[in-house]
C-alpha atoms as a PDB file:
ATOM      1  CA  UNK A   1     -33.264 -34.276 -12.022  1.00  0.00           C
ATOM      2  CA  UNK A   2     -31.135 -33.808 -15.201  1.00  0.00           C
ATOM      3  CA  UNK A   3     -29.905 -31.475 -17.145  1.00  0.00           C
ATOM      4  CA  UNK A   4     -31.902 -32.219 -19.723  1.00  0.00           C
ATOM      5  CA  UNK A   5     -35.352 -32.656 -18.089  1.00  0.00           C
ATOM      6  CA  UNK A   6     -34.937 -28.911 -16.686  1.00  0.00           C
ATOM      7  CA  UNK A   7     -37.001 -26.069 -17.954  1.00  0.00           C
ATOM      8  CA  UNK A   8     -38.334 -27.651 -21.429  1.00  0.00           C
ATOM      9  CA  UNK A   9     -39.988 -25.225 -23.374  1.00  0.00           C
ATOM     10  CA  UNK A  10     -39.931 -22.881 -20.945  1.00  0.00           C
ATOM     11  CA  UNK A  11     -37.475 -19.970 -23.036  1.00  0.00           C
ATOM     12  CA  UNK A  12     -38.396 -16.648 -22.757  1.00  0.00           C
ATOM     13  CA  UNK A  13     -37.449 -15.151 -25.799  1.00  0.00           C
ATOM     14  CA  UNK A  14     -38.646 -12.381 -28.379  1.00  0.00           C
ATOM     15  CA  UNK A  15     -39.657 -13.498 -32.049  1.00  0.00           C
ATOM     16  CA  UNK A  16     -38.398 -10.876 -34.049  1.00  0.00           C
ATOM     17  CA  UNK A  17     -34.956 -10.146 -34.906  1.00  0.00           C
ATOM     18  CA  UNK A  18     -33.319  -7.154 -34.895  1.00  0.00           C
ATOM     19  CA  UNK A  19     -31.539  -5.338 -38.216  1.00  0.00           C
ATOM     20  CA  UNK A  20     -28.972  -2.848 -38.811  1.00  0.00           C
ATOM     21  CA  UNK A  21     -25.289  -3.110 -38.925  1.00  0.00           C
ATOM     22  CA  UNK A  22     -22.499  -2.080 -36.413  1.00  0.00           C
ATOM     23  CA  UNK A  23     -18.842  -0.729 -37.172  1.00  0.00           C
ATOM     24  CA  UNK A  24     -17.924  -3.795 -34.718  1.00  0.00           C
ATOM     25  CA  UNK A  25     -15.482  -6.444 -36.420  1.00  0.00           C
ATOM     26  CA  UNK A  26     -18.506  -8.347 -37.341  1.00  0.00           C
ATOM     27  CA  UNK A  27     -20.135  -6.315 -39.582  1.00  0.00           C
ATOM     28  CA  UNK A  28     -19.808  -7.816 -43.607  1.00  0.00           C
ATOM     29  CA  UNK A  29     -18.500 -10.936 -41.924  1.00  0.00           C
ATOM     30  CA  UNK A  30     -21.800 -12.727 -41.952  1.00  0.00           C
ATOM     31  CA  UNK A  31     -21.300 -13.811 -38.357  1.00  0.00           C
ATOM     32  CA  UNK A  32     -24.464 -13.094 -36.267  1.00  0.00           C
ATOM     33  CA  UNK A  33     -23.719 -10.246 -34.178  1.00  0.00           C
ATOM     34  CA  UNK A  34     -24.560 -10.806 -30.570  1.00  0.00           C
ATOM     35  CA  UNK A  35     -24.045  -8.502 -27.467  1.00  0.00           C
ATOM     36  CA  UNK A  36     -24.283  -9.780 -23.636  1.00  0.00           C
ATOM     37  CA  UNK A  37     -24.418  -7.899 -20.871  1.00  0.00           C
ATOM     38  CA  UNK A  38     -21.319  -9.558 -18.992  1.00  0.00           C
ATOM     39  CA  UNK A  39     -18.858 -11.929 -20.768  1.00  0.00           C
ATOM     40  CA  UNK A  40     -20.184 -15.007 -18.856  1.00  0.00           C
ATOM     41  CA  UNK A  41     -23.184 -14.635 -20.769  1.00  0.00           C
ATOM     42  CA  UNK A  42     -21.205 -14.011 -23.870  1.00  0.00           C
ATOM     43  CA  UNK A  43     -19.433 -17.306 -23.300  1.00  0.00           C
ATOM     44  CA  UNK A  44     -22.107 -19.521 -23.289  1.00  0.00           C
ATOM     45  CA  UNK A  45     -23.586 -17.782 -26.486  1.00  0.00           C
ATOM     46  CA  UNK A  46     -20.319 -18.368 -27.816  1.00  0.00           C
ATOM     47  CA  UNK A  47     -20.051 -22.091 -27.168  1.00  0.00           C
ATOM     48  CA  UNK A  48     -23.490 -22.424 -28.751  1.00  0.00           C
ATOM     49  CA  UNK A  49     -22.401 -20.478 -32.053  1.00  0.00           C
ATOM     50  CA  UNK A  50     -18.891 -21.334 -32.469  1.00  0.00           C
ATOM     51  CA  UNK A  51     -17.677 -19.793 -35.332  1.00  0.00           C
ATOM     52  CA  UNK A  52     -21.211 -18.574 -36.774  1.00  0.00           C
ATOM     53  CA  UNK A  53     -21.336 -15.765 -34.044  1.00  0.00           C
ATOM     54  CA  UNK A  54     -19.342 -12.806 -32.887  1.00  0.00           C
ATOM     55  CA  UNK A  55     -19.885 -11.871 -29.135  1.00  0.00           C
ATOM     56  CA  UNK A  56     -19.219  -8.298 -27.704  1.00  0.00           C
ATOM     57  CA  UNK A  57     -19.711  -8.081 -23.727  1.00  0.00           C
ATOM     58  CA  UNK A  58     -20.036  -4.893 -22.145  1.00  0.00           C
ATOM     59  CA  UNK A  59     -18.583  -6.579 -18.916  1.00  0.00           C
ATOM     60  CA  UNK A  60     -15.461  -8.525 -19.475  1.00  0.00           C
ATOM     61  CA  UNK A  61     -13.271  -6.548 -17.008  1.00  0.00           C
ATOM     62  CA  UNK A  62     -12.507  -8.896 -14.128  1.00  0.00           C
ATOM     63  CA  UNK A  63     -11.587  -6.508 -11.695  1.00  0.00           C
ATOM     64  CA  UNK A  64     -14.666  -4.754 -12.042  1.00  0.00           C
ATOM     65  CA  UNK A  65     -17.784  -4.733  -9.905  1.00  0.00           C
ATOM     66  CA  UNK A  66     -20.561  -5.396 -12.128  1.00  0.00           C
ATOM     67  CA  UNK A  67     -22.910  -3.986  -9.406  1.00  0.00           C
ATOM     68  CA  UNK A  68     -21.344  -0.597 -10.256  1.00  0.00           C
ATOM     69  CA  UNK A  69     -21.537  -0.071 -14.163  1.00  0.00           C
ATOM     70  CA  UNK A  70     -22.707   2.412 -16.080  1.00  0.00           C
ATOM     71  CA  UNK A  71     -23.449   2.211 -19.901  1.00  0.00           C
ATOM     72  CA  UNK A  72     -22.499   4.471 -21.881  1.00  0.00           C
ATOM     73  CA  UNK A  73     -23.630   5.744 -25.595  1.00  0.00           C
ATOM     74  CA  UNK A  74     -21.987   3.182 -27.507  1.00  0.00           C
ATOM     75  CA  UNK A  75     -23.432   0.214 -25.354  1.00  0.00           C
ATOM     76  CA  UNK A  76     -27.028   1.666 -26.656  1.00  0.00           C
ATOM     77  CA  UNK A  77     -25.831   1.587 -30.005  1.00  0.00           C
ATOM     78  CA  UNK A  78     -24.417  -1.995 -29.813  1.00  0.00           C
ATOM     79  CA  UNK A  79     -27.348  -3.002 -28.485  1.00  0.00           C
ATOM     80  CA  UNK A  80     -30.029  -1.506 -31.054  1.00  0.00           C
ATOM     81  CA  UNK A  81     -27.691  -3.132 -34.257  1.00  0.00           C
ATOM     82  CA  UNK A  82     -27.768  -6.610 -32.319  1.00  0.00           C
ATOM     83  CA  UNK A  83     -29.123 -10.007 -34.361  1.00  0.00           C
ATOM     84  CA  UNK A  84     -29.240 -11.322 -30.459  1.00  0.00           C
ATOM     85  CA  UNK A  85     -29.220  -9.961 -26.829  1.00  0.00           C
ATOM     86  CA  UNK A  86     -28.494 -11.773 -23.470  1.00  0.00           C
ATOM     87  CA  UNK A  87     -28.400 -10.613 -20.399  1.00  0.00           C
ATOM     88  CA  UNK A  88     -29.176 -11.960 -16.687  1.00  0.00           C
ATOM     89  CA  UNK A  89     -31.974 -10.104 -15.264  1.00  0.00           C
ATOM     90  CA  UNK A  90     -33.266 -10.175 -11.762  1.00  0.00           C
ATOM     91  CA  UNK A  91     -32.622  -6.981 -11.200  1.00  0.00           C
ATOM     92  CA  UNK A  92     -28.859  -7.811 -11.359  1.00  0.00           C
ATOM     93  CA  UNK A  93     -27.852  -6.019 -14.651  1.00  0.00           C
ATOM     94  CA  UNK A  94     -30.709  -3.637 -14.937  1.00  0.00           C
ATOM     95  CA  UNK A  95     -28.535  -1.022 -17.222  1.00  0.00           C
ATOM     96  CA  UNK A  96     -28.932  -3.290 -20.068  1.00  0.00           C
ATOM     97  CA  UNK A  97     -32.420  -4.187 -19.822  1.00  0.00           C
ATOM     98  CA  UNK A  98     -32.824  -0.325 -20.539  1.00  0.00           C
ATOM     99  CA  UNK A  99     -30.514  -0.235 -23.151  1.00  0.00           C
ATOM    100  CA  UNK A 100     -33.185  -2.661 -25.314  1.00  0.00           C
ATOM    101  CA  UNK A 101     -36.034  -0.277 -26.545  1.00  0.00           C
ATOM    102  CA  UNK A 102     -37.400  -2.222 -29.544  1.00  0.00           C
ATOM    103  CA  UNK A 103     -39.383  -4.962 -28.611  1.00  0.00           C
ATOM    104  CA  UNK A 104     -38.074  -6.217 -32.188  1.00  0.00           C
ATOM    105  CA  UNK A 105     -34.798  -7.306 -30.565  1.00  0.00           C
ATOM    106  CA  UNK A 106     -34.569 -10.939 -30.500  1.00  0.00           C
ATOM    107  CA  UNK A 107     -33.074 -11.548 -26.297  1.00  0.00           C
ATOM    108  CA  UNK A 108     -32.886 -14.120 -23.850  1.00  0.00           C
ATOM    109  CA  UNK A 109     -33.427 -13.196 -19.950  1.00  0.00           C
ATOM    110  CA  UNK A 110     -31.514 -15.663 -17.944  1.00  0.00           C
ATOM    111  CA  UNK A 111     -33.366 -14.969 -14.450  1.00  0.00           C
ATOM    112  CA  UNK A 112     -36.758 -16.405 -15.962  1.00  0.00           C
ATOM    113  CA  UNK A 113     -35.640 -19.673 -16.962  1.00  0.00           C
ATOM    114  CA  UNK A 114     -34.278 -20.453 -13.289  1.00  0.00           C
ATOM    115  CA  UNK A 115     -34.997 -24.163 -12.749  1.00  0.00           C
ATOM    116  CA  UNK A 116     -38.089 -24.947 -10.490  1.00  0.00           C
ATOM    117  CA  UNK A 117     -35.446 -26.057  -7.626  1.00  0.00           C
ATOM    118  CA  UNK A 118     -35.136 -22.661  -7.139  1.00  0.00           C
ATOM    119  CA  UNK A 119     -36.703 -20.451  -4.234  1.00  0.00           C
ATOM    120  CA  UNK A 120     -39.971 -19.217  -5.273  1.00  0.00           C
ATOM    121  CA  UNK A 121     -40.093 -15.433  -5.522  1.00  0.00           C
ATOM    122  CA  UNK A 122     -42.170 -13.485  -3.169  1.00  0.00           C
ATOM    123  CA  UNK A 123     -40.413 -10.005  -2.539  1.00  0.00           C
ATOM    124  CA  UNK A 124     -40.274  -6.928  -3.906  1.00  0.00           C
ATOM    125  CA  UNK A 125     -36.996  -5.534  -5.137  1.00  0.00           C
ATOM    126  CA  UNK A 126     -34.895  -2.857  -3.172  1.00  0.00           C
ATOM    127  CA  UNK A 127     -33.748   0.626  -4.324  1.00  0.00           C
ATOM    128  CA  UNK A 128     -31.030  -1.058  -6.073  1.00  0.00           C
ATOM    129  CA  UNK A 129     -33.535  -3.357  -7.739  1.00  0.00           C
ATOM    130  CA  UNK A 130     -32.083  -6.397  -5.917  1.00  0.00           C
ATOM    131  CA  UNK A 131     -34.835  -8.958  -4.809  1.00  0.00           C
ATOM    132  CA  UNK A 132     -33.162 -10.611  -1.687  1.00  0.00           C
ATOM    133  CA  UNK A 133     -35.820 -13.513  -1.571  1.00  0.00           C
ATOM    134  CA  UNK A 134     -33.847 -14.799  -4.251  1.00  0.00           C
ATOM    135  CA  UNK A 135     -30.760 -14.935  -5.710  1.00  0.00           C
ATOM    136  CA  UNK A 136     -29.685 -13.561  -8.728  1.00  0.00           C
ATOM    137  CA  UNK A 137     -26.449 -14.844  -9.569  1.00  0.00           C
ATOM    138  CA  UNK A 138     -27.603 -17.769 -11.546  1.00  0.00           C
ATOM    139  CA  UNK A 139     -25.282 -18.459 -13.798  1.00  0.00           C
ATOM    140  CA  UNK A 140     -23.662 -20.560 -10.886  1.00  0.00           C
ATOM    141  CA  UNK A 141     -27.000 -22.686 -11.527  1.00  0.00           C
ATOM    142  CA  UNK A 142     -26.055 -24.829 -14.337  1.00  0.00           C
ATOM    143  CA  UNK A 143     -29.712 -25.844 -15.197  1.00  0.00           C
ATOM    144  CA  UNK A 144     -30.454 -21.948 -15.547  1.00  0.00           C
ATOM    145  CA  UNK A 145     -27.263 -22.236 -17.796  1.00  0.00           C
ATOM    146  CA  UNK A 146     -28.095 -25.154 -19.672  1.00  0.00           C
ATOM    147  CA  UNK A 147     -31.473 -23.554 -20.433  1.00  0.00           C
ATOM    148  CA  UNK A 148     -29.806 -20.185 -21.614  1.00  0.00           C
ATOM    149  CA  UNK A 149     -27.862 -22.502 -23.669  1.00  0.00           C
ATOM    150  CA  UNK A 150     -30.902 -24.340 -25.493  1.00  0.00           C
ATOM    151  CA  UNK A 151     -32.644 -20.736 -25.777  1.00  0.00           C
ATOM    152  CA  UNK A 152     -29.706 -19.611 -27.758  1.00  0.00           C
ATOM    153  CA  UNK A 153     -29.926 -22.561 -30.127  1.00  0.00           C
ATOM    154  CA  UNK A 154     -33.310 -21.965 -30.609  1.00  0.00           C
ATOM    155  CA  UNK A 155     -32.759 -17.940 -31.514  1.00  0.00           C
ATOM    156  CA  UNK A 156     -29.658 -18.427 -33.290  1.00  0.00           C
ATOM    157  CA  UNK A 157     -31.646 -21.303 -35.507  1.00  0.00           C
ATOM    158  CA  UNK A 158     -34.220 -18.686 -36.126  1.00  0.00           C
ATOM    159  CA  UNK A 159     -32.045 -16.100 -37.121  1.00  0.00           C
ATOM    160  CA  UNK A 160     -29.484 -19.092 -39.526  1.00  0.00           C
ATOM    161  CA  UNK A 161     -31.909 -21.692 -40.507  1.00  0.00           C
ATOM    162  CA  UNK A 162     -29.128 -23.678 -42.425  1.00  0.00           C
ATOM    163  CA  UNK A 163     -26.862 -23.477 -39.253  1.00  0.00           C
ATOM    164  CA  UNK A 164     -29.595 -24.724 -36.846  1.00  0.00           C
ATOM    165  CA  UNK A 165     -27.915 -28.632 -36.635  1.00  0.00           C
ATOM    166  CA  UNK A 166     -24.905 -27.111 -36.210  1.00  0.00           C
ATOM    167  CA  UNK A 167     -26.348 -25.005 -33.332  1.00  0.00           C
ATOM    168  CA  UNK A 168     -28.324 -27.633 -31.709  1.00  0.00           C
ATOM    169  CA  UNK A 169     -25.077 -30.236 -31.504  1.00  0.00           C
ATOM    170  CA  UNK A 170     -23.088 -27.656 -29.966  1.00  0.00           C
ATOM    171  CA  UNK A 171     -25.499 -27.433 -27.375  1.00  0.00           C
ATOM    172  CA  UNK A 172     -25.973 -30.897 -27.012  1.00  0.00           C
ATOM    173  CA  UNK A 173     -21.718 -30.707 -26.212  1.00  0.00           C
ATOM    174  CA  UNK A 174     -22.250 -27.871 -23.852  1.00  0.00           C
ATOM    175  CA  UNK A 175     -25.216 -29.908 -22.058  1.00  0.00           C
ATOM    176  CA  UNK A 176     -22.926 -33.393 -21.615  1.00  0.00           C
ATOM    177  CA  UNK A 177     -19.917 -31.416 -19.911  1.00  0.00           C
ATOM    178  CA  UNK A 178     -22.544 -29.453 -17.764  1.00  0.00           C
ATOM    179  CA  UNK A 179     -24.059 -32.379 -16.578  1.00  0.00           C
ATOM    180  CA  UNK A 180     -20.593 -34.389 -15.481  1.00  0.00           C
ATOM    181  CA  UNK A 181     -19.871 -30.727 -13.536  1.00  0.00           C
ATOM    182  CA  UNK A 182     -23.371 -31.691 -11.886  1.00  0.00           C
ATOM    183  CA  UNK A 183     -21.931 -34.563 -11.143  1.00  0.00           C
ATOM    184  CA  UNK A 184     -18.717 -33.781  -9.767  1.00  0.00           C
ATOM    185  CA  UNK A 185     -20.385 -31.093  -7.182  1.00  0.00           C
ATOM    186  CA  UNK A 186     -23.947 -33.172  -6.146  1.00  0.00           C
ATOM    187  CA  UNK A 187     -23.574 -33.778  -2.459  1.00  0.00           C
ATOM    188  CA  UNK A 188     -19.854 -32.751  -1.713  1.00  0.00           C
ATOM    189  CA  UNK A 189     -20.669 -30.798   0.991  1.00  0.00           C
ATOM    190  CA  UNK A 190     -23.269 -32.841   2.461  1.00  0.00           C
ATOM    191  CA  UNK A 191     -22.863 -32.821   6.301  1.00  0.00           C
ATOM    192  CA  UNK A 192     -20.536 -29.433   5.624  1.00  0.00           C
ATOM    193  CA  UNK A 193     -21.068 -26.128   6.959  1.00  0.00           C
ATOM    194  CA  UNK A 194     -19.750 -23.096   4.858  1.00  0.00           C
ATOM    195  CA  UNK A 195     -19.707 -19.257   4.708  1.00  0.00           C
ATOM    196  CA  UNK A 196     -19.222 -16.454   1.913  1.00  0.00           C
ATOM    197  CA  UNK A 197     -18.176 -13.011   1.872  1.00  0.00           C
ATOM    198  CA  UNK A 198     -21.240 -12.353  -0.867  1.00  0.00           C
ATOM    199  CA  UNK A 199     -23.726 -15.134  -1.687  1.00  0.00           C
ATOM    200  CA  UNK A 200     -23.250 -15.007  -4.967  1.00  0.00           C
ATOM    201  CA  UNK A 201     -22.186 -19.121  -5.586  1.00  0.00           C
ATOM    202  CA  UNK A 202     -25.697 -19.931  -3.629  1.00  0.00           C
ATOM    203  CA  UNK A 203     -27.044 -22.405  -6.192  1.00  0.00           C
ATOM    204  CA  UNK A 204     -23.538 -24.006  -6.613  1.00  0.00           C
ATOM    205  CA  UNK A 205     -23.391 -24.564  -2.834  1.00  0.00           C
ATOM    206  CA  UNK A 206     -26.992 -26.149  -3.007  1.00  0.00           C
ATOM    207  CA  UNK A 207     -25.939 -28.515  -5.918  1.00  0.00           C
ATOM    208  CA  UNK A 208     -22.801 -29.481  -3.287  1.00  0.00           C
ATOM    209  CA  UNK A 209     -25.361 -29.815  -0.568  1.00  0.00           C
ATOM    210  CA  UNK A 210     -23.120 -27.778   1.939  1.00  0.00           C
ATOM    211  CA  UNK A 211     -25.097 -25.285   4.466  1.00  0.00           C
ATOM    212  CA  UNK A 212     -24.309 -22.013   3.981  1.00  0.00           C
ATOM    213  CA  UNK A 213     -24.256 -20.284   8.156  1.00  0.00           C
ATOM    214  CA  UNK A 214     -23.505 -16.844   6.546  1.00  0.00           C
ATOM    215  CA  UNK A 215     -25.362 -14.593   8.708  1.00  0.00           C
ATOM    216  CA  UNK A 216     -28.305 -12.665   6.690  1.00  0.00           C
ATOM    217  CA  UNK A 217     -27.175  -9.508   8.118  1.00  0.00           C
ATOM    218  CA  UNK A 218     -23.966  -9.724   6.994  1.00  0.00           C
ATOM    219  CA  UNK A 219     -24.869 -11.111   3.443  1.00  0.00           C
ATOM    220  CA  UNK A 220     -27.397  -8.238   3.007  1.00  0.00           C
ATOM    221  CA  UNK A 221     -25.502  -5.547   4.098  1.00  0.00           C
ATOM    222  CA  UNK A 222     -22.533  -6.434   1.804  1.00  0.00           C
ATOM    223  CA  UNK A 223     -24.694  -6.914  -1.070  1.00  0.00           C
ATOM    224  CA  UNK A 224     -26.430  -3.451  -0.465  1.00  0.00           C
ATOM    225  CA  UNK A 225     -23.240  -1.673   0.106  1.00  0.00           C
ATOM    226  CA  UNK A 226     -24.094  -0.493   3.884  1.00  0.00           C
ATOM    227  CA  UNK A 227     -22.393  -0.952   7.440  1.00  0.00           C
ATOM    228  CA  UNK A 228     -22.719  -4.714   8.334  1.00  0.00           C
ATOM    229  CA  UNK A 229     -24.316  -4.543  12.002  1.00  0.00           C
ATOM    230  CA  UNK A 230     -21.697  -5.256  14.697  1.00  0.00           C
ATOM    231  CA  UNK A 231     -23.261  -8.529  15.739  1.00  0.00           C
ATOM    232  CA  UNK A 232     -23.365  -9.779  12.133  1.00  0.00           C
ATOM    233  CA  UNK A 233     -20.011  -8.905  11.995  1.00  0.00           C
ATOM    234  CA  UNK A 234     -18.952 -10.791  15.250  1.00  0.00           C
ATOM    235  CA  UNK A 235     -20.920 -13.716  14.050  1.00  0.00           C
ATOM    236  CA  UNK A 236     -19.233 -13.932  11.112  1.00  0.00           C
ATOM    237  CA  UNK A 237     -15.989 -13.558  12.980  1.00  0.00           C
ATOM    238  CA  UNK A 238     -16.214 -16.647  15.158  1.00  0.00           C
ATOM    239  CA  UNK A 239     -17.242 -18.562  12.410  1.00  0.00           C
ATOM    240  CA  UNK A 240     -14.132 -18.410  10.657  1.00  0.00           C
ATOM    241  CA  UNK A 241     -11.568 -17.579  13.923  1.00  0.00           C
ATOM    242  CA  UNK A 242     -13.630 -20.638  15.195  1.00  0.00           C
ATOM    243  CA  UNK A 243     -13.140 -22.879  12.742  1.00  0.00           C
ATOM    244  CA  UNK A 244     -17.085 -23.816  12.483  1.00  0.00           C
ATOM    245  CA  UNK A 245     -17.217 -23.506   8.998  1.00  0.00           C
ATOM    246  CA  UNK A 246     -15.444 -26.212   6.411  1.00  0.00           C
ATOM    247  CA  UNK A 247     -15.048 -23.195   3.665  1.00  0.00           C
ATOM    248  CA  UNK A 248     -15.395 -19.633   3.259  1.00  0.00           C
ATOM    249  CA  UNK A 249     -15.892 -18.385  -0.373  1.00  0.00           C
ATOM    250  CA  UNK A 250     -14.643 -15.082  -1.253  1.00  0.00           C
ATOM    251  CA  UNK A 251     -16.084 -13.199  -4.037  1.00  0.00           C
ATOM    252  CA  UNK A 252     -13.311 -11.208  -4.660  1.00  0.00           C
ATOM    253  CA  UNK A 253     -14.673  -8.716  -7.317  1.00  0.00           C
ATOM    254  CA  UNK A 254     -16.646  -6.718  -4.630  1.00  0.00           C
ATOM    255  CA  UNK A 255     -13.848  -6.611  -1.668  1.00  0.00           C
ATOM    256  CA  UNK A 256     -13.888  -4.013   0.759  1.00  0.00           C
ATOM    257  CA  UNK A 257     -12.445  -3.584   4.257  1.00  0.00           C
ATOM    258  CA  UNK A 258     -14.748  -6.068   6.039  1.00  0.00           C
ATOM    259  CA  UNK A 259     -14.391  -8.590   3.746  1.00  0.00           C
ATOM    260  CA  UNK A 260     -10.773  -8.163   3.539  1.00  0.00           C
ATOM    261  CA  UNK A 261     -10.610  -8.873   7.025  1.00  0.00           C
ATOM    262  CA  UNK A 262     -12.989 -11.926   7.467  1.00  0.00           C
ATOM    263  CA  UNK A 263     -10.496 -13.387   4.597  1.00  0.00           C
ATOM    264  CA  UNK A 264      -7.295 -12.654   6.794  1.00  0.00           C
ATOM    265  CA  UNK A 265      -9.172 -14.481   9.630  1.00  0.00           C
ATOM    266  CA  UNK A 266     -10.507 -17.501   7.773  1.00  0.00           C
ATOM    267  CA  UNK A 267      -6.352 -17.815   6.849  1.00  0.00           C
ATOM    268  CA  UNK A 268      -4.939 -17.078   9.816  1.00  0.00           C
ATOM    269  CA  UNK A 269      -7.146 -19.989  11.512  1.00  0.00           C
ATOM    270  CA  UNK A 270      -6.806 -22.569   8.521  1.00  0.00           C
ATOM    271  CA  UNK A 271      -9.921 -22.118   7.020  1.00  0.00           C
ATOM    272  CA  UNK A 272      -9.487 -22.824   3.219  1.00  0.00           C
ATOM    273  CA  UNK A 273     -10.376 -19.925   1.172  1.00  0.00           C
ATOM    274  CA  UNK A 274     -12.345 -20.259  -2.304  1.00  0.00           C
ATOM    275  CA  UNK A 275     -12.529 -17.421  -4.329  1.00  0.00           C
ATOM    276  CA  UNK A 276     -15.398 -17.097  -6.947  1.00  0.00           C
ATOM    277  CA  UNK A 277     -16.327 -14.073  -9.515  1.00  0.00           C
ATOM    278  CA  UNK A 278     -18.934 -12.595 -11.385  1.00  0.00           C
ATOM    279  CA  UNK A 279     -17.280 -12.640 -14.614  1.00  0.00           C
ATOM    280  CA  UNK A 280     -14.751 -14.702 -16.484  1.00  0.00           C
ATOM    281  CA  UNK A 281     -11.529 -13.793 -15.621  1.00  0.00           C
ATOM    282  CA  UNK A 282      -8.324 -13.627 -17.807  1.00  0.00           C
ATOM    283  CA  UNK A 283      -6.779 -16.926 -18.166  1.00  0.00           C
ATOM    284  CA  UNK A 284      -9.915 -19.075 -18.914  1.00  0.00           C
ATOM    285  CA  UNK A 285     -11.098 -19.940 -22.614  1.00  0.00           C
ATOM    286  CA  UNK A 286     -14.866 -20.110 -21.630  1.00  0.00           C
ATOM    287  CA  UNK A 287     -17.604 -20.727 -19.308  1.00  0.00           C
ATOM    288  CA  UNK A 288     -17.123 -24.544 -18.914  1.00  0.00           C
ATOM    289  CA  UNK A 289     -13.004 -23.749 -17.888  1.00  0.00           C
ATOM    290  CA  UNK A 290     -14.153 -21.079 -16.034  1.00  0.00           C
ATOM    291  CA  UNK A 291     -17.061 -23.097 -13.808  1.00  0.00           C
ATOM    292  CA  UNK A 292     -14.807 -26.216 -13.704  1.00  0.00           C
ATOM    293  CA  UNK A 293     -11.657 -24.571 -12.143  1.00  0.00           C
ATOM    294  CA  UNK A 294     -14.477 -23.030  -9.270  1.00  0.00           C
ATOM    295  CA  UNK A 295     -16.293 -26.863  -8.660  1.00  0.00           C
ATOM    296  CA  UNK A 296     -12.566 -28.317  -8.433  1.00  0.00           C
ATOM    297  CA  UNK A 297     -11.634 -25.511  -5.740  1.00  0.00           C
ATOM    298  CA  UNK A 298     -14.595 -26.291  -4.322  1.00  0.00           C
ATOM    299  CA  UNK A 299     -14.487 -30.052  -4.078  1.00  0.00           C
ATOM    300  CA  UNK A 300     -10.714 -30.126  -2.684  1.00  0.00           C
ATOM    301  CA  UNK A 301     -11.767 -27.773  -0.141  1.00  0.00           C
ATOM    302  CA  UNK A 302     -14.821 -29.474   0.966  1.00  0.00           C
ATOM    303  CA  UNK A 303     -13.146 -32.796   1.326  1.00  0.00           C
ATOM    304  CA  UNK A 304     -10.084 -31.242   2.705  1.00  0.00           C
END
């Protein structure tokens, strides 16, 4: 399936936009003023808009582990004066979703518009409000992605009727360079067996076709923060001292002492090392450079 075939009219979006103003640089400018919840979010807006929009995130900082934010005052009032709101959902960045309280603010909800490849969901979400019958890290599924994108055409045409062509070429760009990263990461890793320190590249891996071994345990326990249980821990060990995996990814905004070490290991015994994050880091211009430096990684390490 393409790109373009996935999630058609399926955008959950409010139909009323926002007003007010903000003291951010965009006020007077006659950009549209619009505020995501992390900056990969922000990106794609961005590529969508161009030069019609200025996007705030409240996560850009990639050292930081989104898991642990906290808003603060001026993240409410950025978000009531927004033309446009985006965030991920899932329960993965649940402090903005209560930083919208008018039901007049135009958003988009990534989670929803998952493609219907993904994992039906059938659990109920932790303390933390994870759900871990699913994943939510899908911006690492670029048919969630491309549908954010097409979402944010749509709202942005609504809210600049004369800039809607403008809005919907853009996004046709965005699709055509999404869909050759499709293509450069379908089937890769067929045949491959691979680990991660935090499954938070799990759609990317099932575009590659690689089978992810990382032991539940382990994955759940680092996602919830906890003690990883001594036999998901030596598990995970003689998969990577063993060489029986062809990659480990590392996300390496949520590190700790465990992880640390089941890095070390997977180095010490040759096992190539791809690191992935939850935001952009510095260096990139956007979410395409961003998710094509991550497939390339990935693709010399798989057929390494």
């Amino acid at each position: 399936m393409t790109l373009r075939n996935a999630l058609v009219g399926a955008l959950a979006v409010a139909s009323l936009a926002a007003c007010g103003t903000t003291t951010t640089p965009s006020a007077g400018s006659g950009k549209i003023e619009v505020i995501a919840s992390t900056n990969v979010w922000g990106s794609v807006v961005k590529a969508v808009g161009g030069d019609e929009v200025d996007v705030k995130a409240l996560l850009d900082d990639p050292s930081a582990d989104p898991h642990s934010y906290e808003s603060k005052p001026a993240d409410a009032a950025l978000v009531k004066d927004a033309k446009l709101v985006v965030f991920n959902g899932g329960g993965y960045d649940d402090f903005f979703a209560k930083l919208i309280t008018s039901d007049a603010t135009k958003k988009i909800e990534a989670f929803p518009l998952r493609d219907n490849h993904a994992e039906p969901q059938t659990g109920a979400p932790d303390a933390d409000g994870h759900d871990h019958s699913v994943n939510e890290h899908v911006w690492y599924d670029l048919h969630t992605v491309q549908a954010v994108a097409e979402a944010a055409a749509n709202e942005l045409g609504a809210i600049a009727p004369d800039k809607k062509t403008t809005f919907e070429k853009n996004t046709a760009d965005f699709t055509a360079k999404l869909e050759e990263l499709e293509k450069k990461i379908a089937g890769i890793g067929q045949g491959k067996k691979v680990a991660a320190t935090e499954p938070i590249a799990h759609y990317l891996l099932d575009e590659s076709g690689a089978e992810d071994v990382t032991p539940e345990a382990f994955s759940k326990a680092i996602e919830e923060e906890s003690d990883v249980p001594a036999a998901a821990l030596a598990e995970m060990n003689q998969l990577v001292e063993g060489k029986q995996i062809a990659v480990l990814l590392e996300n390496t905004q949520t590190e700790n002492q465990v992880t640390k070490s089941v890095v070390e290991k997977a180095k010490t015994a040759g096992v190539p090392v791809v690191a992935v994050t939850e935001t952009l880091p510095e260096g990139v211009t956007g979410y395409l450079d961003w998710m094509s430096k991550q497939v390339d990684e990935l693709s010399r390490a798989l057929k390494a």
